[in-house]
C-alpha atoms as a PDB file:
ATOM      1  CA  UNK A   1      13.167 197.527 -58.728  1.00  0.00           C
ATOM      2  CA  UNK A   2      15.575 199.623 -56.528  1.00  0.00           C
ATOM      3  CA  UNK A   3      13.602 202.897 -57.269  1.00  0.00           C
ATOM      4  CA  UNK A   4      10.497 200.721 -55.856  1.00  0.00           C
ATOM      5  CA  UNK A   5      12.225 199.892 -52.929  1.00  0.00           C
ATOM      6  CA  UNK A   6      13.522 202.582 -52.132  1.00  0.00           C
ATOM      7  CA  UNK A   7       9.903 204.751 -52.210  1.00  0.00           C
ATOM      8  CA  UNK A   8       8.806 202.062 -50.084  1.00  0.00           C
ATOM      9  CA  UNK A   9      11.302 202.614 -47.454  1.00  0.00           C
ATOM     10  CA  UNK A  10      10.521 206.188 -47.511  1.00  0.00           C
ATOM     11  CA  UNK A  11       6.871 206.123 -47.285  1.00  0.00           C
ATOM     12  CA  UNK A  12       6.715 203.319 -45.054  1.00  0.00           C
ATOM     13  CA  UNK A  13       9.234 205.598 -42.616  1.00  0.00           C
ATOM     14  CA  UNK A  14       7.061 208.683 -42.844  1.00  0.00           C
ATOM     15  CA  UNK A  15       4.248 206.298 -41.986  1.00  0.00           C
ATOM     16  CA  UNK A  16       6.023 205.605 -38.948  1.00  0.00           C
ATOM     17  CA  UNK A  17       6.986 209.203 -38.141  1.00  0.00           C
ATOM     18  CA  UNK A  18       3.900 210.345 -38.337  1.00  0.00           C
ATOM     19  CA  UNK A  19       1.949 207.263 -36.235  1.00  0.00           C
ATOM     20  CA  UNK A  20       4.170 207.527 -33.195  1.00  0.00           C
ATOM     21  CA  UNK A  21       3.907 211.350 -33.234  1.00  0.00           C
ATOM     22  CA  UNK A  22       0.526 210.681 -33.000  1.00  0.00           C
ATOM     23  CA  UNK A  23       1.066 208.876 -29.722  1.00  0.00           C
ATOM     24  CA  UNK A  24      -0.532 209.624 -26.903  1.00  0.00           C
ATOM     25  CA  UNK A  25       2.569 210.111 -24.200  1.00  0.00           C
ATOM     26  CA  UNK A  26       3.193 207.582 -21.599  1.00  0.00           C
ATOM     27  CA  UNK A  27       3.952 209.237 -18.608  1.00  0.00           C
ATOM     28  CA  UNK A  28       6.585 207.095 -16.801  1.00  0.00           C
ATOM     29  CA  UNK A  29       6.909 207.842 -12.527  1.00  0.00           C
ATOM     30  CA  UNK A  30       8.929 205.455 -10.563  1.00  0.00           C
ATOM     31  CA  UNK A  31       8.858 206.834  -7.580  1.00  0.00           C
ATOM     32  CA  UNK A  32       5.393 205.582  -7.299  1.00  0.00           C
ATOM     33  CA  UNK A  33       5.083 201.928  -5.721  1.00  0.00           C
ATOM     34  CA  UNK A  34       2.833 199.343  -8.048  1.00  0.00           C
ATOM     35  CA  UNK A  35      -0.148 199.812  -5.463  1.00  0.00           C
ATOM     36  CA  UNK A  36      -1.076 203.467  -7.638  1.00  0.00           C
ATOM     37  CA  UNK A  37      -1.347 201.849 -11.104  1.00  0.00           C
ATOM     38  CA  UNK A  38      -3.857 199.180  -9.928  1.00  0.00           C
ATOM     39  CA  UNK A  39      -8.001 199.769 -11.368  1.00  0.00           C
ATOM     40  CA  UNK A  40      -5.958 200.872 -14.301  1.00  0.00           C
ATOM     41  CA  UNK A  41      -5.647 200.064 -18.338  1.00  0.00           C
ATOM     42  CA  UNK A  42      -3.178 198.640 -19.292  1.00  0.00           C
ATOM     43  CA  UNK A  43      -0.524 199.919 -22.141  1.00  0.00           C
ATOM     44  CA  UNK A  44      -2.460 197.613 -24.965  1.00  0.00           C
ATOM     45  CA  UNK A  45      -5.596 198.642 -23.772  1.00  0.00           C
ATOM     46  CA  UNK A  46      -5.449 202.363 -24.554  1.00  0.00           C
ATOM     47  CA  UNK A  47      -5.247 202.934 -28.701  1.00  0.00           C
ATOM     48  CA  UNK A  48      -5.017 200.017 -29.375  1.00  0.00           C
ATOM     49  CA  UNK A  49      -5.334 200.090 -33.008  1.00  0.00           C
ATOM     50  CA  UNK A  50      -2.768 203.505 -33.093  1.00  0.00           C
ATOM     51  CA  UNK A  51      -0.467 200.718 -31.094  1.00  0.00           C
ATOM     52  CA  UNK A  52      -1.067 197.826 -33.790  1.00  0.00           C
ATOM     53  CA  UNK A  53      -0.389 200.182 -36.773  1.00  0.00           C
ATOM     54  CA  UNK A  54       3.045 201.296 -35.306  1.00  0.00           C
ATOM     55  CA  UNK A  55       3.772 197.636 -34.608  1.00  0.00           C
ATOM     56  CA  UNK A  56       3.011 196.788 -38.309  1.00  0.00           C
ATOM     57  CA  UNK A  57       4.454 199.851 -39.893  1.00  0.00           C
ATOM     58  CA  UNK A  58       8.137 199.144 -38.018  1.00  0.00           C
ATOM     59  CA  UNK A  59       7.836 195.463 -39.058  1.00  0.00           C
ATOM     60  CA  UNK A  60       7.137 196.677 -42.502  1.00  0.00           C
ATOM     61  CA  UNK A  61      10.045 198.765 -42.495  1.00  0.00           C
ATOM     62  CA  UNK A  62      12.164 196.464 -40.909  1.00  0.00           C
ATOM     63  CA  UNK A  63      11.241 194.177 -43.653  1.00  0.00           C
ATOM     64  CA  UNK A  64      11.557 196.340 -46.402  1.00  0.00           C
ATOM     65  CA  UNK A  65      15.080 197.667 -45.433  1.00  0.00           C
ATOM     66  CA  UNK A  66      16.562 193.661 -44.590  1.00  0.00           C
ATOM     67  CA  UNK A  67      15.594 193.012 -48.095  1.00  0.00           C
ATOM     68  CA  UNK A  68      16.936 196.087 -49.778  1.00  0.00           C
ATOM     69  CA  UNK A  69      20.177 195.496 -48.573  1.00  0.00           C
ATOM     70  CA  UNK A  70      19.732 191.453 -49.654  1.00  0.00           C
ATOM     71  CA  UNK A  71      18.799 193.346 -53.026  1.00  0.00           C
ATOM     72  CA  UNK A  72      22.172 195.191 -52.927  1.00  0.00           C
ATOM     73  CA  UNK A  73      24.574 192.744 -52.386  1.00  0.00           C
END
């Protein structure tokens, strides 16, 4: 069972490596005022489905690690 776990934690963190390398960059300048970003997308709107399956790998990974250390107790 540990074995299991423990490939699952590793894939599921390579899976996550990999999916926010693939990332577009967010370019962050705060020395603009609020009035430049308007007509724009919004964060969720761009890759959205790149977004969801980081989202959903880090819960599953997240997961996986709170119950291998349940597991080890």
């Amino acid at each position: 069972m540990q074995t299991i776990l423990i490939t699952l934690t590793i894939v599921a963190a390579l899976v996550l490596i990999l999916l926010v390398s693939l990332l577009p960059r967010e370019s962050q300048q705060f020395y603009r005022d609020s009035n430049t970003s308007i007509g724009k997308s919004g964060y969720w709107e761009t890759h959205l489905a790149k977004k969801i399956l980081v989202l959903l790998a880090s819960l599953a990974l997240i997961v996986l690690m709170i119950f291998f250390m349940i597991q080890s107790l």
